[in-house]
PDB file of N, CA and C in Angstrom:
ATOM      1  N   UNK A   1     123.360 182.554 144.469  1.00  0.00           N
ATOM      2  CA  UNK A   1     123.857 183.169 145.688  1.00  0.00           C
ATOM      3  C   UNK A   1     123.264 184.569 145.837  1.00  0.00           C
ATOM      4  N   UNK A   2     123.117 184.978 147.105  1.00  0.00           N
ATOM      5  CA  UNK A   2     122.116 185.939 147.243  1.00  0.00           C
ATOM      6  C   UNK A   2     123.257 186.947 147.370  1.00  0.00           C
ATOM      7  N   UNK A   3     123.103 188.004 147.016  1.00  0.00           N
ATOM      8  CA  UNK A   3     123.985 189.731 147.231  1.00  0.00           C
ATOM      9  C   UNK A   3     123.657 190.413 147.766  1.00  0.00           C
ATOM     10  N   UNK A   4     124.204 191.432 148.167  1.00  0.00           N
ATOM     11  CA  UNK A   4     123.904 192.497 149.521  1.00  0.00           C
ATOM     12  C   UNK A   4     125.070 193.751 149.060  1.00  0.00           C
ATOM     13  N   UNK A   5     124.746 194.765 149.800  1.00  0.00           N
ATOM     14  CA  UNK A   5     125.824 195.749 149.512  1.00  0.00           C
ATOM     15  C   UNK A   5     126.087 196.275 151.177  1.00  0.00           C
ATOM     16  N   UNK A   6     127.059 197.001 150.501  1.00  0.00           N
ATOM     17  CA  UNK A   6     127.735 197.367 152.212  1.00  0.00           C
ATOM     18  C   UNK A   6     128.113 198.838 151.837  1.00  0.00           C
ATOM     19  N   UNK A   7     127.744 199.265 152.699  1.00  0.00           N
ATOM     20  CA  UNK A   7     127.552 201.151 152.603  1.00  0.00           C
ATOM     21  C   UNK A   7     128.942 201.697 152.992  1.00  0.00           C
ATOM     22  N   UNK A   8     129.884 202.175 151.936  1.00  0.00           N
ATOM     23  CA  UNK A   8     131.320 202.818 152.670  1.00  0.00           C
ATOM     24  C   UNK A   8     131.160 204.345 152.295  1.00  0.00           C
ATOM     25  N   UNK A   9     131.474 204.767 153.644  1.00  0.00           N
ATOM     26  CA  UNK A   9     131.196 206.098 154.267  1.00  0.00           C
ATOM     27  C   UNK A   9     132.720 206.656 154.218  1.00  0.00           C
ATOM     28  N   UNK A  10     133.410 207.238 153.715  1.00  0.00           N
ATOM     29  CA  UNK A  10     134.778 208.278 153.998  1.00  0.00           C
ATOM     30  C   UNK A  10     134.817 208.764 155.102  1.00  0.00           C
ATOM     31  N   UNK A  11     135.898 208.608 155.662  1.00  0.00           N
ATOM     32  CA  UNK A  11     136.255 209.004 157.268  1.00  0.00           C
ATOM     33  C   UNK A  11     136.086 210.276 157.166  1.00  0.00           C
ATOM     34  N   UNK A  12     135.750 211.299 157.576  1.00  0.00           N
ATOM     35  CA  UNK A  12     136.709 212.989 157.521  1.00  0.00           C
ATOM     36  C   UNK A  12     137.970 212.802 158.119  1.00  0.00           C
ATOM     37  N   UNK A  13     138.419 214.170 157.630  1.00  0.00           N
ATOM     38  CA  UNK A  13     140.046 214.400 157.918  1.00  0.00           C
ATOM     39  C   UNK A  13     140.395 214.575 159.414  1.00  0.00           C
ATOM     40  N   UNK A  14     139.463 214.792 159.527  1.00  0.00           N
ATOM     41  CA  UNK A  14     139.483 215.077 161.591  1.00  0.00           C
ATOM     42  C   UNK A  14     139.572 214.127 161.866  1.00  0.00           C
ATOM     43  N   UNK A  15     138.577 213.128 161.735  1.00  0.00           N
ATOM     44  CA  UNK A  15     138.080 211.919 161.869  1.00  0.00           C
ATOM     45  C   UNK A  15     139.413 210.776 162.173  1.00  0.00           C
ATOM     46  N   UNK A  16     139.886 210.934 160.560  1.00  0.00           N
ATOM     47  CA  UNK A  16     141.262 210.008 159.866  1.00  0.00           C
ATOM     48  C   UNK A  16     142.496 210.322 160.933  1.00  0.00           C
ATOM     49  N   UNK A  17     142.671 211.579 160.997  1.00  0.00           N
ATOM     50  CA  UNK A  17     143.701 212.233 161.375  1.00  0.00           C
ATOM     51  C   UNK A  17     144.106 211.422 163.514  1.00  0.00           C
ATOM     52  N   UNK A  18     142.598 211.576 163.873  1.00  0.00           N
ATOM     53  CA  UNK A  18     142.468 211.142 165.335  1.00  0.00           C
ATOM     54  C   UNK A  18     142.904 209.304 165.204  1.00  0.00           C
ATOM     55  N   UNK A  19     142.186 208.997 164.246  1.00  0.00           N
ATOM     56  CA  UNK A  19     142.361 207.603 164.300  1.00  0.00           C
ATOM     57  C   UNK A  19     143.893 206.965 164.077  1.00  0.00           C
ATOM     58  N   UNK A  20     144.668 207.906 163.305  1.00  0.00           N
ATOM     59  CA  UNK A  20     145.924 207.402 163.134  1.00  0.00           C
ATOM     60  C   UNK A  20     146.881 207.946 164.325  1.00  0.00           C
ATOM     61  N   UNK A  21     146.586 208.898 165.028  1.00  0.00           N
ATOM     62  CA  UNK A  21     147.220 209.425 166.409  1.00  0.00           C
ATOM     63  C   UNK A  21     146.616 207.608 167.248  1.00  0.00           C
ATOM     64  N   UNK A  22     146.011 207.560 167.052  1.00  0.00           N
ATOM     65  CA  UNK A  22     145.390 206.485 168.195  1.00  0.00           C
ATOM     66  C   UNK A  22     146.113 205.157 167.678  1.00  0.00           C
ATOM     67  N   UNK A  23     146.402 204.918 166.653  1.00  0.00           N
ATOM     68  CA  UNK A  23     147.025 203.599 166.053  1.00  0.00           C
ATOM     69  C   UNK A  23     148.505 203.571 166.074  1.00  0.00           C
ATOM     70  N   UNK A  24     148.910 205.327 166.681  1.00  0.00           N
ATOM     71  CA  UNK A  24     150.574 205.461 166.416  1.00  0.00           C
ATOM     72  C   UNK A  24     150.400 204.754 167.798  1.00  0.00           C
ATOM     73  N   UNK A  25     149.797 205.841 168.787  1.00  0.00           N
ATOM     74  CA  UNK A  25     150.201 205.505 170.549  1.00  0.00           C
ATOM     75  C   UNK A  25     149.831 203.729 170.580  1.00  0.00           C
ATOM     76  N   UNK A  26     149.009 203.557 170.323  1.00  0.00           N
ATOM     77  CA  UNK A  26     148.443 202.172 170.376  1.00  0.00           C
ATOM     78  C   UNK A  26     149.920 200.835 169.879  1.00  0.00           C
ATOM     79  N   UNK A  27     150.407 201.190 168.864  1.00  0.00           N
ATOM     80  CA  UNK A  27     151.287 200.247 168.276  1.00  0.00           C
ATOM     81  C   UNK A  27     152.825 200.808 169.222  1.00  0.00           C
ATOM     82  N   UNK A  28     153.130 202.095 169.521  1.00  0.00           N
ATOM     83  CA  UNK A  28     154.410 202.246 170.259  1.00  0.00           C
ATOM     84  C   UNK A  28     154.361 201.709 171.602  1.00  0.00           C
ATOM     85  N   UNK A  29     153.006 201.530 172.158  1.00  0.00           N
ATOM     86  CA  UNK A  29     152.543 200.819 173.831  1.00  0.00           C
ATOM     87  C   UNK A  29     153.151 199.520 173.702  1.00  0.00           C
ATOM     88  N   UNK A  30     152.731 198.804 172.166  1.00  0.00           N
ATOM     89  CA  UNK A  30     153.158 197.475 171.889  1.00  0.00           C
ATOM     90  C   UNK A  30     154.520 197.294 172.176  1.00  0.00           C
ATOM     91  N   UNK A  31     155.117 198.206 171.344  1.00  0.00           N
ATOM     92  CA  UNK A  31     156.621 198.217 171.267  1.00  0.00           C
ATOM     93  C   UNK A  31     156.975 197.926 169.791  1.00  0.00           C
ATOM     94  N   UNK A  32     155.961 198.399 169.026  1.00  0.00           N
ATOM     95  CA  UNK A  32     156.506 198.776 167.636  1.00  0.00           C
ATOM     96  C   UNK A  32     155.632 199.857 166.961  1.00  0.00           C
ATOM     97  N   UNK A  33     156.652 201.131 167.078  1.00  0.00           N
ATOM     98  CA  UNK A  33     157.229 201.962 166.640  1.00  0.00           C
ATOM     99  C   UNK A  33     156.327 202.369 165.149  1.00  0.00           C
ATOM    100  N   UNK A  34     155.947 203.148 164.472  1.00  0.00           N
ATOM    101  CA  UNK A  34     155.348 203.521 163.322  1.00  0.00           C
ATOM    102  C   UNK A  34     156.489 204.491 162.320  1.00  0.00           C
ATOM    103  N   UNK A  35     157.146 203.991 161.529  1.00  0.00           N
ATOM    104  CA  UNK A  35     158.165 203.992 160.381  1.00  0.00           C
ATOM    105  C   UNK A  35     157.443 206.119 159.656  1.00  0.00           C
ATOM    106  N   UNK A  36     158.123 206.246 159.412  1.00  0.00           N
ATOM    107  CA  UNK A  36     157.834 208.091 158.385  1.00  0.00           C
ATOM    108  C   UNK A  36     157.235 207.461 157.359  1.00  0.00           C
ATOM    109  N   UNK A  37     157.708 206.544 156.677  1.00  0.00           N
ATOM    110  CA  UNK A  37     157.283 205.587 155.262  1.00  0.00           C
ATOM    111  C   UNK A  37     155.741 205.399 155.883  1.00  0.00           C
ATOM    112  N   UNK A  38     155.629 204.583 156.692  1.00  0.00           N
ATOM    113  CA  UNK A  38     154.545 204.112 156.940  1.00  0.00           C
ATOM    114  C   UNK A  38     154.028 205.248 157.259  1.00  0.00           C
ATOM    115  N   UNK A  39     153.998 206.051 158.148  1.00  0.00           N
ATOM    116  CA  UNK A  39     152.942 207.160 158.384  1.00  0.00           C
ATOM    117  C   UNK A  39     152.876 208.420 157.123  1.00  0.00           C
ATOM    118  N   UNK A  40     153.455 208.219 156.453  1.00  0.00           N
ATOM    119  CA  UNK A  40     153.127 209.303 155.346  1.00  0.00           C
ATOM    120  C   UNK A  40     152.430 208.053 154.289  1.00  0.00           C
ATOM    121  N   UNK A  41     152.395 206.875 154.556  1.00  0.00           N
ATOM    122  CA  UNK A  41     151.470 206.114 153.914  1.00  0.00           C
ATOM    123  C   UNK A  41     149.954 206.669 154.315  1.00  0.00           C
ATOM    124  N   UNK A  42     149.849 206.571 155.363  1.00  0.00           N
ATOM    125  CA  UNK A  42     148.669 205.915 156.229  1.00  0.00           C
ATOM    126  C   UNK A  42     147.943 207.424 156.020  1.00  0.00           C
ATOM    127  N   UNK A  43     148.790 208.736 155.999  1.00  0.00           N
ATOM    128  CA  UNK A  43     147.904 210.213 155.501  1.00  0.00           C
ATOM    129  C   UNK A  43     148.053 210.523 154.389  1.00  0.00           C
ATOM    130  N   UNK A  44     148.659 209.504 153.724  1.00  0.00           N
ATOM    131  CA  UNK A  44     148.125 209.974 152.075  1.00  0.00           C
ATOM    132  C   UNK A  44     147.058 209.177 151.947  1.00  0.00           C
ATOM    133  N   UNK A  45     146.362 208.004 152.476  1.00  0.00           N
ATOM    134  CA  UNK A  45     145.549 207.041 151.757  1.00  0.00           C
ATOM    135  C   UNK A  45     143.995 207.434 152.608  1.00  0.00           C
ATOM    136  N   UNK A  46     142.744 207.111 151.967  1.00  0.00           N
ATOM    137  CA  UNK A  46     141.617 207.741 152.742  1.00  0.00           C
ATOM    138  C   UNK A  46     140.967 206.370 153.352  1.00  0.00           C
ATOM    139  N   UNK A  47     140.326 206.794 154.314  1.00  0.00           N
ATOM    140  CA  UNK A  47     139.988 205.650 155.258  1.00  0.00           C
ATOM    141  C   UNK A  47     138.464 205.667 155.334  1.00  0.00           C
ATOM    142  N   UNK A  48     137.535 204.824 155.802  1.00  0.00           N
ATOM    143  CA  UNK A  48     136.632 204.385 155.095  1.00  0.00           C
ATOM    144  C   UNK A  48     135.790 203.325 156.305  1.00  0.00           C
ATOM    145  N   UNK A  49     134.397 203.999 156.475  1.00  0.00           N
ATOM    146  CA  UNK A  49     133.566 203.013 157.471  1.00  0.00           C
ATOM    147  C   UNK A  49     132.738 202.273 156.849  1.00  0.00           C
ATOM    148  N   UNK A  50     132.522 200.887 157.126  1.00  0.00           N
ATOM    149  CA  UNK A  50     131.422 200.145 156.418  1.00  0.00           C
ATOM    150  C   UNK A  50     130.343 199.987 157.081  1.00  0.00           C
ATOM    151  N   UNK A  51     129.438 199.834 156.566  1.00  0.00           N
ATOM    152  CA  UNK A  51     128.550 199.571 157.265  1.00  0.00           C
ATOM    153  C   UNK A  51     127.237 198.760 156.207  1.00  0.00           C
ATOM    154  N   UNK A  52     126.386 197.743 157.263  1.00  0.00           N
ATOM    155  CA  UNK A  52     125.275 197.189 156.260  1.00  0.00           C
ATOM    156  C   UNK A  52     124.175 197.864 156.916  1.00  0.00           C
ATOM    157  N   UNK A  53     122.994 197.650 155.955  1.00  0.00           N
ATOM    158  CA  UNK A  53     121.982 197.841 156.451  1.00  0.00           C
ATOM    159  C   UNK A  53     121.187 196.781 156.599  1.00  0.00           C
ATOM    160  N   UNK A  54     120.414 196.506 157.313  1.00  0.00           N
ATOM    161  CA  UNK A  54     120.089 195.014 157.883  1.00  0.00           C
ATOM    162  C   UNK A  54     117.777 195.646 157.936  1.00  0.00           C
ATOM    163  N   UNK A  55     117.592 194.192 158.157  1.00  0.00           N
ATOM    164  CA  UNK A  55     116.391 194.523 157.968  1.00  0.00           C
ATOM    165  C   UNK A  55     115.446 192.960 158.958  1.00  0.00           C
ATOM    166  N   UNK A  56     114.918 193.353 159.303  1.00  0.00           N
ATOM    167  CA  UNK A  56     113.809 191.647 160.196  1.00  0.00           C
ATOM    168  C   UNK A  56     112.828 191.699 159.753  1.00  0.00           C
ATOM    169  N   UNK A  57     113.224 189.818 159.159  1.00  0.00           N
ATOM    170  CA  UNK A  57     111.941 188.795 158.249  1.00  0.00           C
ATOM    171  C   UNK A  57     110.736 189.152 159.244  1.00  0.00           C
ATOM    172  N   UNK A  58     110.631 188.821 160.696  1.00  0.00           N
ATOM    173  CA  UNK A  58     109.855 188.749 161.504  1.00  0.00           C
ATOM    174  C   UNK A  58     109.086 189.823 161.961  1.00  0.00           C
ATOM    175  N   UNK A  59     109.673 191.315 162.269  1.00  0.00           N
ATOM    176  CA  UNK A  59     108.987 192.561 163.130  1.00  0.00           C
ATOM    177  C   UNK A  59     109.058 193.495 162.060  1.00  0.00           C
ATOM    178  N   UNK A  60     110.254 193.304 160.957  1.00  0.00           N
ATOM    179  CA  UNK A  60     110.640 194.810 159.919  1.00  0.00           C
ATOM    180  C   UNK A  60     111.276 196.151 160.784  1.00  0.00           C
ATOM    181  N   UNK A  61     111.344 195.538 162.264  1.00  0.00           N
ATOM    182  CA  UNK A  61     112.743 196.239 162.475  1.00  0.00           C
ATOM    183  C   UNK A  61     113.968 196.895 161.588  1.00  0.00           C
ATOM    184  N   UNK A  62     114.310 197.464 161.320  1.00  0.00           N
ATOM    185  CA  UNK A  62     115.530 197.799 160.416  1.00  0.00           C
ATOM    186  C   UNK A  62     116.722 198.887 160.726  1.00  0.00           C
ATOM    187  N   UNK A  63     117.940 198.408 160.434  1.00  0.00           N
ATOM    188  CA  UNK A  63     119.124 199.696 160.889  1.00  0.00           C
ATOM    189  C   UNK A  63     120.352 199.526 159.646  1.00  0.00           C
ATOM    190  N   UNK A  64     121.246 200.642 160.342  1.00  0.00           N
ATOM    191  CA  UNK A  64     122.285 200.328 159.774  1.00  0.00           C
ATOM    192  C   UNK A  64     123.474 200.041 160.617  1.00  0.00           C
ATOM    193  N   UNK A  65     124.387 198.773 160.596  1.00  0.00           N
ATOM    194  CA  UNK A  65     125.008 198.138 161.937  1.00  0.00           C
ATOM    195  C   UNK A  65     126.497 198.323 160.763  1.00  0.00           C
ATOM    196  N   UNK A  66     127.450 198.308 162.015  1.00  0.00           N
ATOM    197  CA  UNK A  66     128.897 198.400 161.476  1.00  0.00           C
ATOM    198  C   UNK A  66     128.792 197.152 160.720  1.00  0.00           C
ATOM    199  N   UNK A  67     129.573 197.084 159.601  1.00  0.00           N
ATOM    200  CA  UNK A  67     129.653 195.349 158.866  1.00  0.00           C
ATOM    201  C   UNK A  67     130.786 194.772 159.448  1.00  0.00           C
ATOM    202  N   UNK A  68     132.149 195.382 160.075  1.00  0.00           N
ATOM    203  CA  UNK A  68     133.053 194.802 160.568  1.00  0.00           C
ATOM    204  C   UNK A  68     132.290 193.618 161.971  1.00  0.00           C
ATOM    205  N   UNK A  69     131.895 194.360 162.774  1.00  0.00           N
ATOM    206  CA  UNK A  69     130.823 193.779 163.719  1.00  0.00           C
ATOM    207  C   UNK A  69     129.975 192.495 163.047  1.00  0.00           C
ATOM    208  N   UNK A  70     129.260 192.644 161.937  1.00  0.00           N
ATOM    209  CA  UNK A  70     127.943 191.277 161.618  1.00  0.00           C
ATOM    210  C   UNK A  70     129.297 190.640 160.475  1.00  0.00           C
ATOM    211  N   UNK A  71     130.248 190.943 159.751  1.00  0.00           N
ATOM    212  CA  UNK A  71     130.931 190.002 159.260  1.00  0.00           C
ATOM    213  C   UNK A  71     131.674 188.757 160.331  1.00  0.00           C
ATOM    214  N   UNK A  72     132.321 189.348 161.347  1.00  0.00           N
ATOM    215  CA  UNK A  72     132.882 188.747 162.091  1.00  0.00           C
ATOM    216  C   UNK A  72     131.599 187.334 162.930  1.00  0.00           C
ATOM    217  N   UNK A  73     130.367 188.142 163.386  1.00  0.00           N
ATOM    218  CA  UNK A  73     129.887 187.286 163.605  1.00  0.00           C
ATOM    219  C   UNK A  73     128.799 186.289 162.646  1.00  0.00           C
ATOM    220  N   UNK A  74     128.889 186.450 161.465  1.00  0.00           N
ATOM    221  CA  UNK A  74     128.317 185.453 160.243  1.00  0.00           C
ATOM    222  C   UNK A  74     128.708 184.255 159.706  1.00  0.00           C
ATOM    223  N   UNK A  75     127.864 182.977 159.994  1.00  0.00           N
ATOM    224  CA  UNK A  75     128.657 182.138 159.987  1.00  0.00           C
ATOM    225  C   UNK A  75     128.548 182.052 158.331  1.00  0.00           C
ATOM    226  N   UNK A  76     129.585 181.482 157.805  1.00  0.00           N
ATOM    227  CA  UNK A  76     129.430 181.628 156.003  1.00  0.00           C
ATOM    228  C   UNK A  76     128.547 180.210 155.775  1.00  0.00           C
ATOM    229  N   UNK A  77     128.401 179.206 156.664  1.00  0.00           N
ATOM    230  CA  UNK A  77     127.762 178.199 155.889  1.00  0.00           C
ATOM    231  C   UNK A  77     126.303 179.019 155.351  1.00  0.00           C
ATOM    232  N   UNK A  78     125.845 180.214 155.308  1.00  0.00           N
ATOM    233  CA  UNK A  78     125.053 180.965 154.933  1.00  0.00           C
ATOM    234  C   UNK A  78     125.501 182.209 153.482  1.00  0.00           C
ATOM    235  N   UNK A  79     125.037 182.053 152.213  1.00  0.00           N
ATOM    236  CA  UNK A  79     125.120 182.914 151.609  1.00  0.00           C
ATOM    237  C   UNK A  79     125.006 184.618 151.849  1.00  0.00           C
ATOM    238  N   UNK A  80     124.978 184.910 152.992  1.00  0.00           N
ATOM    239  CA  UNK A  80     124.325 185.990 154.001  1.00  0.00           C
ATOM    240  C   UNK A  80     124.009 186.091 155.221  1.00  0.00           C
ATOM    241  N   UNK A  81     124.902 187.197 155.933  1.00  0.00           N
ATOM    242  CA  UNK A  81     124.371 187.217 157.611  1.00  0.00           C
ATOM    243  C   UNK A  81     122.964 187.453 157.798  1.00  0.00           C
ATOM    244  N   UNK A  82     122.993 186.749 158.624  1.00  0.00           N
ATOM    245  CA  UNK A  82     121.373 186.679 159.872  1.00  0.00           C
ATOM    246  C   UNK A  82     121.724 185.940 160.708  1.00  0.00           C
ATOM    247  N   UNK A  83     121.470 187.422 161.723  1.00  0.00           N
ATOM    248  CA  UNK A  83     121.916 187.541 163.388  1.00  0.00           C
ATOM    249  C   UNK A  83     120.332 187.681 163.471  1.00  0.00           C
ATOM    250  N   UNK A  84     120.273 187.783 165.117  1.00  0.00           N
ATOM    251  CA  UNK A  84     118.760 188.108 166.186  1.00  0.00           C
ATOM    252  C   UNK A  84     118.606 189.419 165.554  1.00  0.00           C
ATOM    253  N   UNK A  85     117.555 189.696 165.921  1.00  0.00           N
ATOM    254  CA  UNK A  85     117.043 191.264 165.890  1.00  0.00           C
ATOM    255  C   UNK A  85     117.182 191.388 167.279  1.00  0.00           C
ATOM    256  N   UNK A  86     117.850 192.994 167.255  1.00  0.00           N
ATOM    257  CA  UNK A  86     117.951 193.252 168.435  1.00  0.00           C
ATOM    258  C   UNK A  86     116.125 194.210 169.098  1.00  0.00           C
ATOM    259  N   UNK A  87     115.359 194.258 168.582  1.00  0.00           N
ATOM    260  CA  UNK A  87     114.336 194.670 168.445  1.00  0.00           C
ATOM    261  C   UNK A  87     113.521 193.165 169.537  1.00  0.00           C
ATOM    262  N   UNK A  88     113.410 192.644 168.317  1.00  0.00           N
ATOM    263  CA  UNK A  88     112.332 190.985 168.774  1.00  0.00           C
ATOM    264  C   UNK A  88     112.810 190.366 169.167  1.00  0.00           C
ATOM    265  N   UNK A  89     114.041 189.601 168.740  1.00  0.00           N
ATOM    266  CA  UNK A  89     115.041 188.891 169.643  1.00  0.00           C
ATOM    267  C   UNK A  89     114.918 187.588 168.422  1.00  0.00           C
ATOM    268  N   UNK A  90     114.669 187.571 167.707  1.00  0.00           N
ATOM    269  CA  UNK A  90     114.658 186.596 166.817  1.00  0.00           C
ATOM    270  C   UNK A  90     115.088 186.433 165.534  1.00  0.00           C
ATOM    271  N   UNK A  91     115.557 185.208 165.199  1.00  0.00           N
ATOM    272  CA  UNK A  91     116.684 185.159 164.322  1.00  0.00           C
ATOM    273  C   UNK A  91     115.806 185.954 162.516  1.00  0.00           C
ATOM    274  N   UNK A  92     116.904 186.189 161.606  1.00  0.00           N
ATOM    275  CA  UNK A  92     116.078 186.741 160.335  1.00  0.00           C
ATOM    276  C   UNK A  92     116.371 188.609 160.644  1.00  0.00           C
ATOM    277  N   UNK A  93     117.302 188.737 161.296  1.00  0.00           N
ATOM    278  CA  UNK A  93     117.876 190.035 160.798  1.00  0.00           C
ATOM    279  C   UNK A  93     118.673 190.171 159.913  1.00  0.00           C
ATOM    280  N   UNK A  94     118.512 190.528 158.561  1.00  0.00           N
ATOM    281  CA  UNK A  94     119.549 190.092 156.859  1.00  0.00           C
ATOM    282  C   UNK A  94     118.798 191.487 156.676  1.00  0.00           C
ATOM    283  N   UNK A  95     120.371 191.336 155.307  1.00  0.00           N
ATOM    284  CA  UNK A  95     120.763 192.503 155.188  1.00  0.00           C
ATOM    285  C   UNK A  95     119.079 193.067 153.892  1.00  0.00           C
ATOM    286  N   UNK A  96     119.209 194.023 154.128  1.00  0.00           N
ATOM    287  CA  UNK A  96     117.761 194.457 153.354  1.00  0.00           C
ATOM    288  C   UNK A  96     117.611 194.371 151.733  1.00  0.00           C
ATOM    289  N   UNK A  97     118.690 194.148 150.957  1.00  0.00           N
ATOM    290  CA  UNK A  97     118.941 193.305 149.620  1.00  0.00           C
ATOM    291  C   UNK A  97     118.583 191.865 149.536  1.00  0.00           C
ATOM    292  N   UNK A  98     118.465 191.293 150.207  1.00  0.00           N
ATOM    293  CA  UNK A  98     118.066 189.972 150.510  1.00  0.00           C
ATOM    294  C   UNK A  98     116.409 189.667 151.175  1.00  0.00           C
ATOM    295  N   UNK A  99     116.423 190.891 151.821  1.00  0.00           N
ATOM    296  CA  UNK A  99     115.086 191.349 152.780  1.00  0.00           C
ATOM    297  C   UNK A  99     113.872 191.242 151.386  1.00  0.00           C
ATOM    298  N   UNK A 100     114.105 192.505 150.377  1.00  0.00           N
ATOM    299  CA  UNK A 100     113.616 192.774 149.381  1.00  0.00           C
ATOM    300  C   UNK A 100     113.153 192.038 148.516  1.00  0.00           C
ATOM    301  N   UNK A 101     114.881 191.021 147.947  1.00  0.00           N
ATOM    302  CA  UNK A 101     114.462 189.884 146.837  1.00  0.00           C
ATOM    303  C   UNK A 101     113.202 188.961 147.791  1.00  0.00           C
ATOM    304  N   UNK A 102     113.396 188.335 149.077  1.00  0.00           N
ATOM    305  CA  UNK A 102     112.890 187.529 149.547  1.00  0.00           C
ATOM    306  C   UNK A 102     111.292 187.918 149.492  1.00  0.00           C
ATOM    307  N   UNK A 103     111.048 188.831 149.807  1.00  0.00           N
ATOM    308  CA  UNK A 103     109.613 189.433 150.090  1.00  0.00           C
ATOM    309  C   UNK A 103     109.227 189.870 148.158  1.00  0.00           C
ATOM    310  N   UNK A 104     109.782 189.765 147.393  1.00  0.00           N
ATOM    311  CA  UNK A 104     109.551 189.916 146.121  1.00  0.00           C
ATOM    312  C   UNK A 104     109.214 189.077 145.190  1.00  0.00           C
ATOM    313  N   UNK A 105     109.140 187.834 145.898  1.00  0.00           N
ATOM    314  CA  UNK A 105     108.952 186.675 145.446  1.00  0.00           C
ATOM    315  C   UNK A 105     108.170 186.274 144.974  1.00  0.00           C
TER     316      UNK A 105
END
């Protein structure tokens, strides 16, 4: 099975701080309410962006794309996402750990 890594970035405190204002209003719109327990959870604990870096078999296009975004759309009958390149338009955009072994061959 092929491996890949996924790049986690620490929110800043500004950052953290906006995002949990946005998840209080967001969940009280719902009509549930955010608990003291829970919110002195949610600013003691540090929060965290993922992201992969992706790479194309075809052009060598390459970025770094949210992983929440290419997990959701990866189908698993694949040991590894590969989406289009948004570059060429063609399939063989994987993540650049896989890019590497493959071309190392």
């Amino acid at each position: 099975m092929n491996k890949f890594n996924i790049i986690r970035q620490k929110v800043s405190e500004e950052e953290k701080q906006q995002r949990i204002k946005d998840y209080i209003e967001e969940m009280e719109f719902f009509g549930f309410p955010i608990s003291e327990t829970e919110l002195k959870r949610l600013q003691q604990q540090d929060l965290y962006d993922e992201k992969i870096h992706l790479k194309c078999l075809r052009c060598g296009h390459e970025g770094i794309h949210n992983w929440e975004f290419i997990d959701e759309v990866w189908s698993r009958k694949s040991p590894y996402p590969s989406i289009y390149c948004p570059k060429c338009g063609k399939g063989g955009f994987i993540p650049i750990d896989v890019y590497n072994s493959k071309r190392n061959k």
